[in-house]
Protein backbone atom coordinates (compact mmCIF):
# COMPACT_ATOMS: atom_id res chain seq x y z
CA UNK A 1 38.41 34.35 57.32
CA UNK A 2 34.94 34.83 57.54
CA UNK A 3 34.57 33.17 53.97
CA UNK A 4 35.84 29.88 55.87
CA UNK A 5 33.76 30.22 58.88
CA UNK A 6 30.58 30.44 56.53
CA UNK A 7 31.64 27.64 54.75
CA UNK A 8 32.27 25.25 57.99
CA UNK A 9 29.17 27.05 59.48
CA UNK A 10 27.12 25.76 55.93
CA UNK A 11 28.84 22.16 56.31
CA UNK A 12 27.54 22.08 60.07
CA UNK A 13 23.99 22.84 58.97
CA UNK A 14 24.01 20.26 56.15
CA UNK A 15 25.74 17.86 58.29
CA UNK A 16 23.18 18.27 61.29
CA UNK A 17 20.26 18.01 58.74
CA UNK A 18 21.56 15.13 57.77
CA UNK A 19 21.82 13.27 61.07
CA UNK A 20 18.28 14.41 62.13
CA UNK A 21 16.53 13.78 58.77
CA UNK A 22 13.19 11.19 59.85
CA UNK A 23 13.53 7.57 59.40
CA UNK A 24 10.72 5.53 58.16
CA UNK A 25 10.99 2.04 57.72
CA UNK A 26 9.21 0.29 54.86
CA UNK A 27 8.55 -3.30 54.18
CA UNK A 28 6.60 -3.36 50.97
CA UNK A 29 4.62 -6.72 50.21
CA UNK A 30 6.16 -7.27 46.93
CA UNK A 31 9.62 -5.66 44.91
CA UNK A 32 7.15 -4.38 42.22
CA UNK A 33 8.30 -1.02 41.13
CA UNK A 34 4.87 0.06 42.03
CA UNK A 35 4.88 -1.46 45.16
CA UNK A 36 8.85 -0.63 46.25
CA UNK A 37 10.68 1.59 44.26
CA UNK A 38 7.74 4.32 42.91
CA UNK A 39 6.37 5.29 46.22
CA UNK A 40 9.82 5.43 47.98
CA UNK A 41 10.78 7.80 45.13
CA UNK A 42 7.89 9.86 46.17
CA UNK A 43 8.51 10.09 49.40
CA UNK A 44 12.67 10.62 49.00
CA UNK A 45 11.81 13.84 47.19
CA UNK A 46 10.78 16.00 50.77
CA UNK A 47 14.32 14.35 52.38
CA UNK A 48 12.64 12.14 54.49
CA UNK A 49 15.10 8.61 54.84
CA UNK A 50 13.46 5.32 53.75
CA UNK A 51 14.78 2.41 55.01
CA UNK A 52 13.96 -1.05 53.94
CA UNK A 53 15.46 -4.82 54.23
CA UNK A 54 17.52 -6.12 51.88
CA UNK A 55 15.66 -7.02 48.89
CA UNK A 56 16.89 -11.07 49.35
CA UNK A 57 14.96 -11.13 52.80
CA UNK A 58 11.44 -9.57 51.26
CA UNK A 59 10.07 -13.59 51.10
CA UNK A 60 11.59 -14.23 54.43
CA UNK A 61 9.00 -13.45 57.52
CA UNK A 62 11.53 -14.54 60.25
CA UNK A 63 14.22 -12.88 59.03
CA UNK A 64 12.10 -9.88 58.06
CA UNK A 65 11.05 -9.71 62.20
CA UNK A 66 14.87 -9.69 63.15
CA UNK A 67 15.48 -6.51 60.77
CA UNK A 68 12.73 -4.90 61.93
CA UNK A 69 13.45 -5.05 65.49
CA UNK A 70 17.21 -4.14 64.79
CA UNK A 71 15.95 -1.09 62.63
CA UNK A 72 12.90 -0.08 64.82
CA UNK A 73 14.75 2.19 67.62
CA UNK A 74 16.35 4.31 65.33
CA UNK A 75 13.14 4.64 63.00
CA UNK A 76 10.49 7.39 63.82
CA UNK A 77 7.51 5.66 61.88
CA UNK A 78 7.50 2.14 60.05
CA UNK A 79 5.13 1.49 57.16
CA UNK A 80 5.06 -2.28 56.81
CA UNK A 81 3.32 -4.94 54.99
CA UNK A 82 1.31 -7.61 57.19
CA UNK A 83 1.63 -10.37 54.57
CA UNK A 84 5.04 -9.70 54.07
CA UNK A 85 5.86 -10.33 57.95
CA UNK A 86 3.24 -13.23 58.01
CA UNK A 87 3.19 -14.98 55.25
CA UNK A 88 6.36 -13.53 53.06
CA UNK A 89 4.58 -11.23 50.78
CA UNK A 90 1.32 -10.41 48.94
CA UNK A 91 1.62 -13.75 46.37
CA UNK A 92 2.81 -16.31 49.01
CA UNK A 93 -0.62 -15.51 51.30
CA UNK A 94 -2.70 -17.10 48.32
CA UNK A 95 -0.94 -20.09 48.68
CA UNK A 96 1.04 -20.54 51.58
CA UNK A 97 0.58 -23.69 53.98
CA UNK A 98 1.72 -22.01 57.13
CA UNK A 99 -0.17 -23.67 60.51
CA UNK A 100 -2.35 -21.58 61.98
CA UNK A 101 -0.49 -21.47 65.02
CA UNK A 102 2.66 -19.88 63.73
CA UNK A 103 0.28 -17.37 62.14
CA UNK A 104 -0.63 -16.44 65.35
CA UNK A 105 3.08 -16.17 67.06
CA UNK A 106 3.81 -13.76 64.19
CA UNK A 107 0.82 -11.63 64.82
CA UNK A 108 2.21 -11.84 68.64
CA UNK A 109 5.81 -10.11 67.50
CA UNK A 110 4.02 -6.99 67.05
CA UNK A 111 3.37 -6.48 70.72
CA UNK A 112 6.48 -7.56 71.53
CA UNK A 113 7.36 -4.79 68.99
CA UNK A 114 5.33 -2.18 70.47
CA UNK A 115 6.66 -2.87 73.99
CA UNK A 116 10.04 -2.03 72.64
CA UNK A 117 9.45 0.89 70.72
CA UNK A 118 7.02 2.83 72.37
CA UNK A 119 6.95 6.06 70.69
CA UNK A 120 6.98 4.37 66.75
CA UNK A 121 4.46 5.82 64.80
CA UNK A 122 3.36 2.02 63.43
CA UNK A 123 1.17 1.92 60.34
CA UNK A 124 -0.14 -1.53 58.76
CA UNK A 125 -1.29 -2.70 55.84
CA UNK A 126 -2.86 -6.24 54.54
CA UNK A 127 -5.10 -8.31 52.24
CA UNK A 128 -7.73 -9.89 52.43
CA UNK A 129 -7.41 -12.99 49.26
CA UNK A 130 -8.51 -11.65 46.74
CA UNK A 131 -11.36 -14.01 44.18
CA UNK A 132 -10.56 -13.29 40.53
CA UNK A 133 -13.13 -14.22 38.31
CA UNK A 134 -11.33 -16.76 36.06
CA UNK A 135 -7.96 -18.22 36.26
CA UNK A 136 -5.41 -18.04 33.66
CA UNK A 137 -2.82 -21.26 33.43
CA UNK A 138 0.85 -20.40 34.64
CA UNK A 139 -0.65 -17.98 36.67
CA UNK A 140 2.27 -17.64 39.63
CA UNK A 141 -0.10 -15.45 41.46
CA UNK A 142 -2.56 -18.04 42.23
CA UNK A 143 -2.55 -21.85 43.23
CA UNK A 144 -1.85 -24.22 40.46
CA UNK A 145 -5.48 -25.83 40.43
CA UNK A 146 -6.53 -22.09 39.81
CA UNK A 147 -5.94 -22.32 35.70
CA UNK A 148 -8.62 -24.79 35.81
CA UNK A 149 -10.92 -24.17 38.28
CA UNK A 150 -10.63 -20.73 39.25
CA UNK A 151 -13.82 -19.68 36.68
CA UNK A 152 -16.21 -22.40 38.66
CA UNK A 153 -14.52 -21.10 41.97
CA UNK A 154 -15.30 -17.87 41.47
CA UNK A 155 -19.26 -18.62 40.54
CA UNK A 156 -19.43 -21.01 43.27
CA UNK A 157 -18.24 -18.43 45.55
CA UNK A 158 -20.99 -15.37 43.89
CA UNK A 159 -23.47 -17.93 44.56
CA UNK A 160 -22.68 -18.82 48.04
CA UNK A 161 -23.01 -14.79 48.75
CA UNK A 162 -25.99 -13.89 46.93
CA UNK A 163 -27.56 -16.54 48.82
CA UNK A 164 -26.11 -15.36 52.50
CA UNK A 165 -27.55 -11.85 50.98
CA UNK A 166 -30.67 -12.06 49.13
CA UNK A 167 -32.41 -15.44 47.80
CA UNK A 168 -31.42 -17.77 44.89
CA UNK A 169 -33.59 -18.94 42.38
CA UNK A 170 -33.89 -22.46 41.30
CA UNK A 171 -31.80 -22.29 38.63
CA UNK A 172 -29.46 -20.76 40.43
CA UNK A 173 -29.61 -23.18 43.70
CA UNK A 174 -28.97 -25.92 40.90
CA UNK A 175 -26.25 -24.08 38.88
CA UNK A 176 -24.84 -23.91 42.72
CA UNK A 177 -24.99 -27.88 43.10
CA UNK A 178 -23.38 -28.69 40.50
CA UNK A 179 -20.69 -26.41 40.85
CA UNK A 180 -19.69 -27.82 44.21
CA UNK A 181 -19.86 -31.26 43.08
CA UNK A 182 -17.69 -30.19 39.52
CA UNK A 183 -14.58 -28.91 41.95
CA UNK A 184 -12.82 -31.38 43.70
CA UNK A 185 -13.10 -31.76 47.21
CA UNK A 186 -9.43 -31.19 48.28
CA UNK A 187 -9.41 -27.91 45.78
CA UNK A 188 -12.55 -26.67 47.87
CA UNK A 189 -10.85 -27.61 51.25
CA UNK A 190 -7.65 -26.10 50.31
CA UNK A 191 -8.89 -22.64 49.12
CA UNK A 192 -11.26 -22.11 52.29
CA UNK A 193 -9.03 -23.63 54.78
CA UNK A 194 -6.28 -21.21 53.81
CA UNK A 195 -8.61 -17.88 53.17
CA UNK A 196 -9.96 -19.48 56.83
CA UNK A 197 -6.52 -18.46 58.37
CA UNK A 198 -5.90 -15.21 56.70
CA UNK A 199 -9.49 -14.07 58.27
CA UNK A 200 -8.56 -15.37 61.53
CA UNK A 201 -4.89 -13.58 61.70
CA UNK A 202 -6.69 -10.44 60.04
CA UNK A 203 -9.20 -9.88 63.16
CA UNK A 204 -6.48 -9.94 65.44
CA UNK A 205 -5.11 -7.56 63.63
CA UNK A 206 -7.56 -5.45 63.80
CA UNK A 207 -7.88 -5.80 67.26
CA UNK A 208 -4.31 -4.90 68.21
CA UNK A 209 -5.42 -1.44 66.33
CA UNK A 210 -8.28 -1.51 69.03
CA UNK A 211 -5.40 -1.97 71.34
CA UNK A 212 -3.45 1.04 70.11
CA UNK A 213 -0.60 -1.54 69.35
CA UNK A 214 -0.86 -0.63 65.77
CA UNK A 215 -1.65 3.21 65.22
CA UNK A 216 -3.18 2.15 61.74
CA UNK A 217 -4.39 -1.00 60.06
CA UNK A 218 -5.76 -0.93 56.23
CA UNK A 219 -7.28 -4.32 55.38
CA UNK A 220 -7.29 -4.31 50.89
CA UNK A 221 -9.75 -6.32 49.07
CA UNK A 222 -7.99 -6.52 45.81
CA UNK A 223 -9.47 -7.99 42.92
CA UNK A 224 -12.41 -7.95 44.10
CA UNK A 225 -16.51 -7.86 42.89
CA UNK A 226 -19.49 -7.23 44.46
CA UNK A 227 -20.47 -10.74 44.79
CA UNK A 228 -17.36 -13.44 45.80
CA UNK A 229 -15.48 -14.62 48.32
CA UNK A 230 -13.44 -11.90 49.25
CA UNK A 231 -17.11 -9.64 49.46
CA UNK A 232 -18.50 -12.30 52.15
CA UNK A 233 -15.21 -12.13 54.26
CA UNK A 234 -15.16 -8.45 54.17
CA UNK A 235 -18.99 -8.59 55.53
CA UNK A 236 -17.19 -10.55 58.68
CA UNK A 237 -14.50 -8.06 58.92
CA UNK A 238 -16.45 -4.82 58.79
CA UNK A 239 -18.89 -6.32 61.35
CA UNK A 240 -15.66 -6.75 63.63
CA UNK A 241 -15.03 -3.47 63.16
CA UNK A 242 -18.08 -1.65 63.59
CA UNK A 243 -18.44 -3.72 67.20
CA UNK A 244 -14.75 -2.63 67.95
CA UNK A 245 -15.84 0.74 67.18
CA UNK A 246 -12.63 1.51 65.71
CA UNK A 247 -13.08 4.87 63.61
CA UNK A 248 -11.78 5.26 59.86
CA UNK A 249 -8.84 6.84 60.95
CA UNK A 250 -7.56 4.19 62.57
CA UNK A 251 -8.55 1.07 60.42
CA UNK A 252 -10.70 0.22 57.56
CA UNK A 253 -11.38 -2.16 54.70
CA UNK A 254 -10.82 -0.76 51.83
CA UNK A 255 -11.07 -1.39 47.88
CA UNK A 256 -7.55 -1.86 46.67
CA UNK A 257 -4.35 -3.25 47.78
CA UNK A 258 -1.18 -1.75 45.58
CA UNK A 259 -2.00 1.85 46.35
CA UNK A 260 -1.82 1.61 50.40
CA UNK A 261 2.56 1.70 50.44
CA UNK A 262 1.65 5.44 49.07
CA UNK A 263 -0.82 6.35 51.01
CA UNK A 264 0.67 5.14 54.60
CA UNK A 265 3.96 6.77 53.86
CA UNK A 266 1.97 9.67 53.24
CA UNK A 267 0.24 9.43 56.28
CA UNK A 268 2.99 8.96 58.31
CA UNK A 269 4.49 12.13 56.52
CA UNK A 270 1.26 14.29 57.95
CA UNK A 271 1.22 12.83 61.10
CA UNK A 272 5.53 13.44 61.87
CA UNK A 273 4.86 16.95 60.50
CA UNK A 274 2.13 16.97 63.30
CA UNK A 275 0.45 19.54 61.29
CA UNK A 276 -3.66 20.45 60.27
CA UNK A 277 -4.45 17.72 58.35
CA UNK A 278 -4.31 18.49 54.04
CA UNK A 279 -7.38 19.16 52.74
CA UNK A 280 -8.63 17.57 49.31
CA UNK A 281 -11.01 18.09 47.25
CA UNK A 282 -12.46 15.81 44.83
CA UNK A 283 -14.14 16.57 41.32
CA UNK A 284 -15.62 13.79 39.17
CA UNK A 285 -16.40 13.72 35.19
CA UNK A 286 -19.72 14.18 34.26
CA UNK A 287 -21.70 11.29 33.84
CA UNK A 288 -22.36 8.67 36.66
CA UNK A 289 -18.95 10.31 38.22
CA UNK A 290 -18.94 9.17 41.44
CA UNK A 291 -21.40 6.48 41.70
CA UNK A 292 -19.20 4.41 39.22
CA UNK A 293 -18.35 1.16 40.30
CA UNK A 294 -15.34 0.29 38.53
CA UNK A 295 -14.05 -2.89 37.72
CA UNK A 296 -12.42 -5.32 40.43
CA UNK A 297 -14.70 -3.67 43.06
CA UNK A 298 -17.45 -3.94 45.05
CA UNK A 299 -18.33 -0.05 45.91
CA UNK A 300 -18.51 3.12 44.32
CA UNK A 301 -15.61 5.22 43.65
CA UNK A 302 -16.93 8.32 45.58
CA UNK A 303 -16.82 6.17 48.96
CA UNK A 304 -12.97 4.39 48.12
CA UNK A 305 -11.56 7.78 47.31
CA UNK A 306 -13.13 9.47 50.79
CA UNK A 307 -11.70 6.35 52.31
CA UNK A 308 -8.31 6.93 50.87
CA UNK A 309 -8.31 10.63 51.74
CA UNK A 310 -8.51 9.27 55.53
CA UNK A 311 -6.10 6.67 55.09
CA UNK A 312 -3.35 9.73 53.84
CA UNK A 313 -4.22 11.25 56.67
CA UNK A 314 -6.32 14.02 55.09
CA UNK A 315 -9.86 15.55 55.43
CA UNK A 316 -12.08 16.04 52.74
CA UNK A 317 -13.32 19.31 51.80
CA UNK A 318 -16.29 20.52 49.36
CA UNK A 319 -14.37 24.06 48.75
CA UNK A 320 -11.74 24.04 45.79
CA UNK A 321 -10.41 27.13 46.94
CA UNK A 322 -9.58 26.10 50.27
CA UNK A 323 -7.75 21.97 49.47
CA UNK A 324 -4.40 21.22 49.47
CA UNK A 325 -5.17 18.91 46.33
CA UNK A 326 -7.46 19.01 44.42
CA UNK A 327 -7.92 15.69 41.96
CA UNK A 328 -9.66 15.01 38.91
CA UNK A 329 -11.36 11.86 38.70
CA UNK A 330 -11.61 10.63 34.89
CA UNK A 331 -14.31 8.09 34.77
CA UNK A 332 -16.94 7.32 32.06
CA UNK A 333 -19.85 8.84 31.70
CA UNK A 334 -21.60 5.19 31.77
CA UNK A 335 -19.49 4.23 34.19
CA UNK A 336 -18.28 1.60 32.14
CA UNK A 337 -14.47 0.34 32.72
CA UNK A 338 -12.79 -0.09 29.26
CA UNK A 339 -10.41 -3.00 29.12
CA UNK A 340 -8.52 -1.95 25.44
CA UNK A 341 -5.02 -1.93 27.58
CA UNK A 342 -5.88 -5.04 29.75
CA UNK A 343 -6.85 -8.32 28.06
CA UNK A 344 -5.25 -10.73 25.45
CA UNK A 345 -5.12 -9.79 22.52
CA UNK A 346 -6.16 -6.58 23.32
CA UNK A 347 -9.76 -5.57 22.31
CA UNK A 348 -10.34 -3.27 19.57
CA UNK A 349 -12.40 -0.10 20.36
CA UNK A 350 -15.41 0.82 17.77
CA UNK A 351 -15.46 3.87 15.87
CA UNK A 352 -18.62 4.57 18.10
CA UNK A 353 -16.50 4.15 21.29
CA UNK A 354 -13.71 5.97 19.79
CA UNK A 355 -16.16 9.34 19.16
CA UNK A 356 -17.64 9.08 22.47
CA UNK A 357 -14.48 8.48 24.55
CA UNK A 358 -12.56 11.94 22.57
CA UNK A 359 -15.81 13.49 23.52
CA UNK A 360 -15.57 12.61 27.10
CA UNK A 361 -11.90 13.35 27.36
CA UNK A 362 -12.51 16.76 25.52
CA UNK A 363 -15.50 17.61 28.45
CA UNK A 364 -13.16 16.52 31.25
CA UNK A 365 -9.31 17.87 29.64
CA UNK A 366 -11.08 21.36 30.14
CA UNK A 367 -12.89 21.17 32.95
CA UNK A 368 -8.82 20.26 33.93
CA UNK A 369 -7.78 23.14 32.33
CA UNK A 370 -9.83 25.58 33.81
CA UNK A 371 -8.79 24.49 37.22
CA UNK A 372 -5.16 24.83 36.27
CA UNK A 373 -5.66 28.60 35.32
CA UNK A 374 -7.24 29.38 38.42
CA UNK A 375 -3.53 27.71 40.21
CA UNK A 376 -5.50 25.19 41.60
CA UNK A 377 -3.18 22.03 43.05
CA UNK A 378 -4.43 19.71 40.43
CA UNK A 379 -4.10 16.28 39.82
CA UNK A 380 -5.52 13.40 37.51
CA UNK A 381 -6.91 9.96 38.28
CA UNK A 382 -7.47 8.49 35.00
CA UNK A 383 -9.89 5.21 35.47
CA UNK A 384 -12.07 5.36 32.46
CA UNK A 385 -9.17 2.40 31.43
CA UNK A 386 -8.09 -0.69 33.64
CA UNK A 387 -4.17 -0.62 33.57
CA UNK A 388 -3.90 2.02 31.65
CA UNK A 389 -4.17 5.86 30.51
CA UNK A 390 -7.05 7.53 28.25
CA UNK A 391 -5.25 7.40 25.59
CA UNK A 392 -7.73 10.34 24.49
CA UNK A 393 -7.59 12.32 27.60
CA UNK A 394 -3.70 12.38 27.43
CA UNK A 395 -3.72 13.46 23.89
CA UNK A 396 -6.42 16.42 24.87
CA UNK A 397 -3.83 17.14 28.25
CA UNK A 398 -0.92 17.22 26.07
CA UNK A 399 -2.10 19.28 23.47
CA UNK A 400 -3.60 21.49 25.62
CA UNK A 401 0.28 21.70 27.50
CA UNK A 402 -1.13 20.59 30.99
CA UNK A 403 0.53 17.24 31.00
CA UNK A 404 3.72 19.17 33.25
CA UNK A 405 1.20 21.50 35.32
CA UNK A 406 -0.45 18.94 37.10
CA UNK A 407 0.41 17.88 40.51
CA UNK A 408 0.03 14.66 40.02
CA UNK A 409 -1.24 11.72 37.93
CA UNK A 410 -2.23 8.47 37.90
CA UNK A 411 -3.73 5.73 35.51
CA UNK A 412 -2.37 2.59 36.08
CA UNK A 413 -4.23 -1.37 37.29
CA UNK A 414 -7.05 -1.13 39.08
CA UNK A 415 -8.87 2.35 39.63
CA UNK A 416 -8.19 2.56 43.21
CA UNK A 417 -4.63 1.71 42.90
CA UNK A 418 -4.82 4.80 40.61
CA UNK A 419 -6.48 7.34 42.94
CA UNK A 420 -4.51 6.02 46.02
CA UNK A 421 -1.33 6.78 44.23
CA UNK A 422 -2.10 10.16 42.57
CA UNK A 423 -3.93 11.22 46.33
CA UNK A 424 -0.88 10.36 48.04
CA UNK A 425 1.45 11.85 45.79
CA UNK A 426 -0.90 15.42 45.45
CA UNK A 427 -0.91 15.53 48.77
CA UNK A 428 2.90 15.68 49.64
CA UNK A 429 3.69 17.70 46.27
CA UNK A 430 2.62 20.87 48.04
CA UNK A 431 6.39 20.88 49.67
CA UNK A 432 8.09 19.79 46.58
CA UNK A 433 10.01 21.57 44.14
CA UNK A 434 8.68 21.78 40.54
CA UNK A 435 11.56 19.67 39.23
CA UNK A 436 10.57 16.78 41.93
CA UNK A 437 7.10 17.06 40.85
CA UNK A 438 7.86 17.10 37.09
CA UNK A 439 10.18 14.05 37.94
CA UNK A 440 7.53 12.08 39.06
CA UNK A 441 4.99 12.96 36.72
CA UNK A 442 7.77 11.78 33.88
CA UNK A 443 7.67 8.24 35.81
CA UNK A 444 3.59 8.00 35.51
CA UNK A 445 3.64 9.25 31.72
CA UNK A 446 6.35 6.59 31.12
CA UNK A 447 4.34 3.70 32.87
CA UNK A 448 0.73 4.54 32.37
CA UNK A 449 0.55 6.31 29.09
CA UNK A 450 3.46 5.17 27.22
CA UNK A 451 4.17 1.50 28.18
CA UNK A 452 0.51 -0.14 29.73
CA UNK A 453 -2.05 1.73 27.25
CA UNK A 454 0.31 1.98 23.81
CA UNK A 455 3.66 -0.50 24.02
CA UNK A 456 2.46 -2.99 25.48
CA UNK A 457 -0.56 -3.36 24.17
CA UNK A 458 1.12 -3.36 20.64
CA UNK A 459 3.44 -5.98 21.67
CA UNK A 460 0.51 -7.98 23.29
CA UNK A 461 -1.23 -7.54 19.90
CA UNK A 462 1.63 -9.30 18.03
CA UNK A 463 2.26 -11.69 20.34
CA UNK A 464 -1.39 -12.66 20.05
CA UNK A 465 -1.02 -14.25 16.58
CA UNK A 466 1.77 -16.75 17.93
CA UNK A 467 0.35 -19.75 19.68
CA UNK A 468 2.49 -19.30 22.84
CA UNK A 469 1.88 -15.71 22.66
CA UNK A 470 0.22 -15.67 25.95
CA UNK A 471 2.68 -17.87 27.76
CA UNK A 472 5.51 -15.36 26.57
CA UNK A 473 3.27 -12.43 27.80
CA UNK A 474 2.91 -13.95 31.42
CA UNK A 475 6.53 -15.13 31.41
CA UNK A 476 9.61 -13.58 29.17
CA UNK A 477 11.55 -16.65 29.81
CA UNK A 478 14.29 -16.96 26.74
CA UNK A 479 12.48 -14.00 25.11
CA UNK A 480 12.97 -11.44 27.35
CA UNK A 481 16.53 -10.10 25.63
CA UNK A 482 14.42 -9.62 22.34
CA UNK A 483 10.77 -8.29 24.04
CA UNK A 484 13.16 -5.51 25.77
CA UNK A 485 14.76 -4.76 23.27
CA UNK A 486 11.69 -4.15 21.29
CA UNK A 487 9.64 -2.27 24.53
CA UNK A 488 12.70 0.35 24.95
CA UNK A 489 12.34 1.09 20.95
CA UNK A 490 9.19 1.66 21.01
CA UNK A 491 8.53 3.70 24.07
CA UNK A 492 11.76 5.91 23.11
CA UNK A 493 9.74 7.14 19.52
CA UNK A 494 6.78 7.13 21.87
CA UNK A 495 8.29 9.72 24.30
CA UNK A 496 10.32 11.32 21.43
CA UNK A 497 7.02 12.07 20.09
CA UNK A 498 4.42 13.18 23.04
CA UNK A 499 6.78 13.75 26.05
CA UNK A 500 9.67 15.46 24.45
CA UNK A 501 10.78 16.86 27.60
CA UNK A 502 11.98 13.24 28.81
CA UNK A 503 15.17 12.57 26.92
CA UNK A 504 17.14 9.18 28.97
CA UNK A 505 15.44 6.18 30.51
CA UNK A 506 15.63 2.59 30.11
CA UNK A 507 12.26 0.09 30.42
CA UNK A 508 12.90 -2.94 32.03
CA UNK A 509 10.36 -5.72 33.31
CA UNK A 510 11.65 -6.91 36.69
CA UNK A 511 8.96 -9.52 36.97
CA UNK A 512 10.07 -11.57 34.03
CA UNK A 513 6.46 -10.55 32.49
CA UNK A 514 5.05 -8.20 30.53
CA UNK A 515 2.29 -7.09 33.07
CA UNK A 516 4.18 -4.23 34.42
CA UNK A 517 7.63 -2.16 33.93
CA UNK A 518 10.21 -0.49 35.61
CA UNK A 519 11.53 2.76 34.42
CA UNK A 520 14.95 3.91 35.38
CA UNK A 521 16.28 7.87 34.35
């Protein structure tokens, strides 16, 4: 009898837990794995339930509204994506032709949504458009006219800046001339008028965070330098800001763009758990450590990782002893971004390079080490690479067996994609279980090390000596079968050789491209 009354009482308990588990809502601004599925996983690991639209509504702005005002009542926080509910996602606000006016009615649905849900804990994030220094043609991520002008755009726009900022010389005041008469007129008027409307739309954003509409708006300047475009419009926007005087807490622009799904759902973790805010601390590689300026941004690392430390919801801290998480910042001791993992064909590293990169990761694997004996919460950023691990710093962690001691890790795209991720995911790992941490740090070996900085760079390499090699990297089209076929052999003897603790997983690349992967156990 009392067997069956602890049994019922057990299946009360679970049941009740179930019903009063938290509800977040998510709407991500793309169905990347890293944008989507990775940070989800994350977050599924402490119980909390994430719900999000169907994945055939992610393009859809009206219909993404409806489901968020059906779902919104039931939901105790909602992390959402601004360009997702504006302008259907991250890609279409490059190159949407939405009026201005409907802009503003959907900036106008999040009062409404406020009104309605008064007690939703209602974190935002956007972009601002992002300049990339050349364009690449077949490039879905930009306008067409981007494959051929995007290079003279991008000088045009350096130029412009630097000359809003300092002074141009002659040569440059002429290089600017006849840039503006080599672009066409309706290119020029297309590009501006459009990045015209997303700044508009953004500051009224920013002002419904003023308003306490939105408890937290993150503005991302992705792909970014510290002369273009997207650096003048972020002069306008932090201006707007600073006369708001709207603290860090409650919005910011910030370096990055991929890395804020992670960090809001992490805030929005802290702030339902209502407890002291986690404390981090932050320790750099020797070298120019945190005054690096890494590549596709516009400030030093130091200030975007104390940024990102706010954005999580977290307070920095300069004693070890005392954080939460404490991460390991791998940068160069130049401050140099290597691009080995992220270029076609891949470039070759010197012998030179090669000696002075082992001796960097050697230096850093034990000031890593050293932490990890003391049962510090560690975790790695690994930026010394764009999209992509050290490979010697992995070989150092594995050898050294830290690779499944860490908290967390991170060393994929940009570097502040890479220290959002591993914050966000060091900071909630203090209430998982060593299997859900392990788990996760399987998915980041998987991605980072194994697939962007070894298979497919190898592939890339190949594909290199084909004439439409770089067509078939940026889109799989009839190849795709045989490229997957090829990534999943390779990255098994990979893994069978360097991560022999992760025995079944398939590679797939949901984009149709070669850029990123998806990993399923």
């Amino acid at each position: 009898m009392l067997k069956k009354f602890l049994i019922a009482l057990v299946f009360i308990i679970m049941n009740c837990a179930h019903v009063s588990a938290e509800k977040i809502l998510f709407i991500p601004h793309d169905d990347r794995p890293i944008s989507y599925q990775q940070p989800v996983e994350v977050v599924s690991q402490l119980g909390y339930k994430i719900i999000s639209p169907p994945d055939e509504i992610l393009t859809k702005p009206d219909e993404l509204w409806n489901w968020l005002n059906e779902n919104a009542p039931a939901a105790n926080a909602a992390v959402i994506s601004s360009d997702a509910l504006l302008y259907g996602g991250l890609i279409p606000s490059r190159s949407h032709q939405i009026s201005i006016d409907e802009l503003k009615a959907r900036v106008g649905n999040f009062k409404t949504l406020r009104e309605n849900n008064p007690s939703l804990q209602l974190y935002v994030f956007g972009s601002l458009m992002r300049t990339p220094q050349a364009g690449t043609p077949g490039d879905r991520e930009e306008p067409d006219y981007y494959g051929e002008h995007g290079a003279n755009i991008f000088q045009l726009t350096r130029l412009l800046d630097k000359q809003e900022t300092s002074t141009l010389s002659n040569k440059e005041k002429a290089t600017l001339k006849a840039l503006e008469q080599s672009i066409p007129d309706e290119v020029l008027d297309d590009w501006f008028a459009r990045r015209l409307k997303n700044l508009s739309v953004t500051k009224d954003l920013l002002n419904l965070a003023n308003d306490d509409i939105i408890n937290c708006f993150i503005i991302g300047r992705d792909d970014n330098a510290p002369l273009s475009q997207t650096h003048r419009e972020n002069a306008i926007l932090t201006k707007h800001i600073d006369e708001l005087g709207i603290p860090k807490t409650k919005a910011q622009s910030h370096a990055g763009i991929d890395e804020y799904a992670m960090l809001l759902l992490t805030r929005a973790v802290v702030d339902l758990k209502d407890e002291f805010p986690p404390l981090v601390y932050v320790q750099f590689n020797r070298g120019t450590g945190k005054s690096t300026i890494p590549a596709y941004s516009d400030e030093q690392i130091a200030d975007s990782i104390n940024d990102e430390i706010f954005i999580a919801g977290g307070l920095p801290t300069t004693d070890p002893k005392r954080a939460d998480f404490v991460l390991f910042v791998n940068t160069d001791r130049e401050g140099e971004t290597f691009h080995t993992h992220n270029s076609f064909p891949p470039q070759a590293l010197t012998k030179r390079q090669q000696k002075y990169l082992a001796r960097n990761a050697e230096k850093f694997s034990s000031l890593v080490s050293e932490a990890v004996k003391k049962n510090l919460p560690v975790g790695v950023a690994d930026i010394t690479f764009a999209n992509g691990s050290d490979n010697f710093l992995m070989k150092k962690l594995r050898d050294k067996d830290l690779l499944f001691k860490l908290q967390a890790y991170g060393g994929w795209n940009t570097a502040t994609n890479t220290t959002g991720f591993a914050l966000g995911t060091g900071i909630l790992a203090k209430k998982m279980s060593r299997k859900s941490i392990d788990r996760l740090l399987a998915y980041r070996y998987l991605d980072e090390w194994a697939y962007q900085a070894n298979v497919r760079t190898m592939i890339a390499e190949k594909l290199s000596t084909r004439p439409d090699g770089l067509q078939i990297y940026l889109n799989l089209g009839e190849h795709e079968a045989a490229v997957v076929k090829r990534e999943n052999e390779l990255i098994h003897a990979f893994a069978k050789k360097n991560l022999p603790q992760i025995k079944k997983f398939r590679l797939s690349n949901p984009w149709h491209r070669m850029f990123e992967c998806r990993i399923d156990f």
